[in-house]
C-alpha atoms as a PDB file:
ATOM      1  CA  UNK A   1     135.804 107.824  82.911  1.00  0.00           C
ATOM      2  CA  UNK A   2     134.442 107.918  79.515  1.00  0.00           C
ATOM      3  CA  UNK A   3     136.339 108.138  76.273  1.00  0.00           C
ATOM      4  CA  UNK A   4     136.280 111.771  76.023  1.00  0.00           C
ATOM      5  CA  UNK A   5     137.432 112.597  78.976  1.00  0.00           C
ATOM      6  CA  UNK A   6     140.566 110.315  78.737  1.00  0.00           C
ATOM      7  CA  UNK A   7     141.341 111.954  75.326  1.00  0.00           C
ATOM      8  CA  UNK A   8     141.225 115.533  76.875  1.00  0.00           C
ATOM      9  CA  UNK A   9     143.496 114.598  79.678  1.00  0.00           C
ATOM     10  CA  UNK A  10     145.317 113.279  76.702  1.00  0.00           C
ATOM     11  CA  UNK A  11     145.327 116.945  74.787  1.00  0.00           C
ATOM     12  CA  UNK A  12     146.378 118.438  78.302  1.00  0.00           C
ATOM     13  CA  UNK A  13     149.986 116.464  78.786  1.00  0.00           C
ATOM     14  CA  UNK A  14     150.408 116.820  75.103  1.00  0.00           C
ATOM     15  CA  UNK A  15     149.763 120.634  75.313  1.00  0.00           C
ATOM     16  CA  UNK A  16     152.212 121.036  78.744  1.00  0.00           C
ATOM     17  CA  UNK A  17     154.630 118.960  76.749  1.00  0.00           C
ATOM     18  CA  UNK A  18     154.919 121.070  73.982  1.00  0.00           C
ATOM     19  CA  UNK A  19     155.151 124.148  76.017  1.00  0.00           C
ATOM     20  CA  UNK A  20     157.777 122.065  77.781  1.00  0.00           C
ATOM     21  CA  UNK A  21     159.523 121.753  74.911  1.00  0.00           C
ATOM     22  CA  UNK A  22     159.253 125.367  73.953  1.00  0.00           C
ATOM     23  CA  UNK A  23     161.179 126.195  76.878  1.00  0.00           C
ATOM     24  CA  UNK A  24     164.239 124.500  76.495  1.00  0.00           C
ATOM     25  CA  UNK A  25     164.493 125.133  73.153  1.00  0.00           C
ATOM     26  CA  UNK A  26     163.956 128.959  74.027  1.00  0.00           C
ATOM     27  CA  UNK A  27     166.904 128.296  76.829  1.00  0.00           C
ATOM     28  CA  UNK A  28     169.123 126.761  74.304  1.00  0.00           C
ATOM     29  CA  UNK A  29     168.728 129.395  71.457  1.00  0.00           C
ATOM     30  CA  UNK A  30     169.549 131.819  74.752  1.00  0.00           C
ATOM     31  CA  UNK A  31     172.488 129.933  75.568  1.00  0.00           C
ATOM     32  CA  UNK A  32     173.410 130.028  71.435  1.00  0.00           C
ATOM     33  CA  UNK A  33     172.522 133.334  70.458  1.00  0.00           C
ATOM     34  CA  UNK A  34     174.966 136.522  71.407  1.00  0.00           C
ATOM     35  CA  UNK A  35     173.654 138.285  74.035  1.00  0.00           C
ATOM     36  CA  UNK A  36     173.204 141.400  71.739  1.00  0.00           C
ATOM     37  CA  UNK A  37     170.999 139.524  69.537  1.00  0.00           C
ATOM     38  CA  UNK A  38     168.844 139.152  72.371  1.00  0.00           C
ATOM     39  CA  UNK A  39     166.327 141.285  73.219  1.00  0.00           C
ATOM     40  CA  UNK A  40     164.429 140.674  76.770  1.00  0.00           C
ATOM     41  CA  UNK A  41     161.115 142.693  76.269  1.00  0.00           C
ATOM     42  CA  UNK A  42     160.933 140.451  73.073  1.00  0.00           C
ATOM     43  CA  UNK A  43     161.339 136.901  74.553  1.00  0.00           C
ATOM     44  CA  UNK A  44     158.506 134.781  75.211  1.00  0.00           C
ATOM     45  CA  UNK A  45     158.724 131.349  77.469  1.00  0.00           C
ATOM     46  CA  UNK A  46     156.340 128.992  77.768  1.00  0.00           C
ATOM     47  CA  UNK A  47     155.329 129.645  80.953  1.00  0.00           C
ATOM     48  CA  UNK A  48     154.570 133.184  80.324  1.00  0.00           C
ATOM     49  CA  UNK A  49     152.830 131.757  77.109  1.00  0.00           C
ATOM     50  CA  UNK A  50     150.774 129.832  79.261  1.00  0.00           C
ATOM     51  CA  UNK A  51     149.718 132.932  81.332  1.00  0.00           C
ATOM     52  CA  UNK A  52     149.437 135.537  79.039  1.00  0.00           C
ATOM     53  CA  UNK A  53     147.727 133.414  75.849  1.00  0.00           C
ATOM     54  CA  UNK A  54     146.098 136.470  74.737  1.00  0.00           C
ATOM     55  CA  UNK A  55     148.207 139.541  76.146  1.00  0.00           C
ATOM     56  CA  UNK A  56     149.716 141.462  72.664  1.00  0.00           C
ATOM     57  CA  UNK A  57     153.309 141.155  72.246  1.00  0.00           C
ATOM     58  CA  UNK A  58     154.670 145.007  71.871  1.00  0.00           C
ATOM     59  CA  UNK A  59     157.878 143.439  70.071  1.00  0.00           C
END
């Protein structure tokens, strides 16, 4: 395995980290947040991030 691959794999568990991260803190400001602050068609998890990278937002 050369170099570059090992820093791409490297990019990759950063990158699912982050999104990791993105999701609990979404989950906490959930748990925070009033629940008529919060507006479902408007949230966006990670996860769905992760599927829908270039699907518009209609928030």
């Amino acid at each position: 395995m050369s170099n570059l691959d090992i820093r791409w794999i490297q990019r990759y568990r950063h990158y699912v980290q982050a999104f990791g991260q993105l999701d609990r803190a979404v989950e906490l400001a959930r748990q925070q947040l009033p629940k008529t602050m919060m507006r479902p068609e408007c949230t966006l998890t990670g996860q769905a991030f992760r599927q829908n990278l270039h699907a518009p937002r209609q928030c």
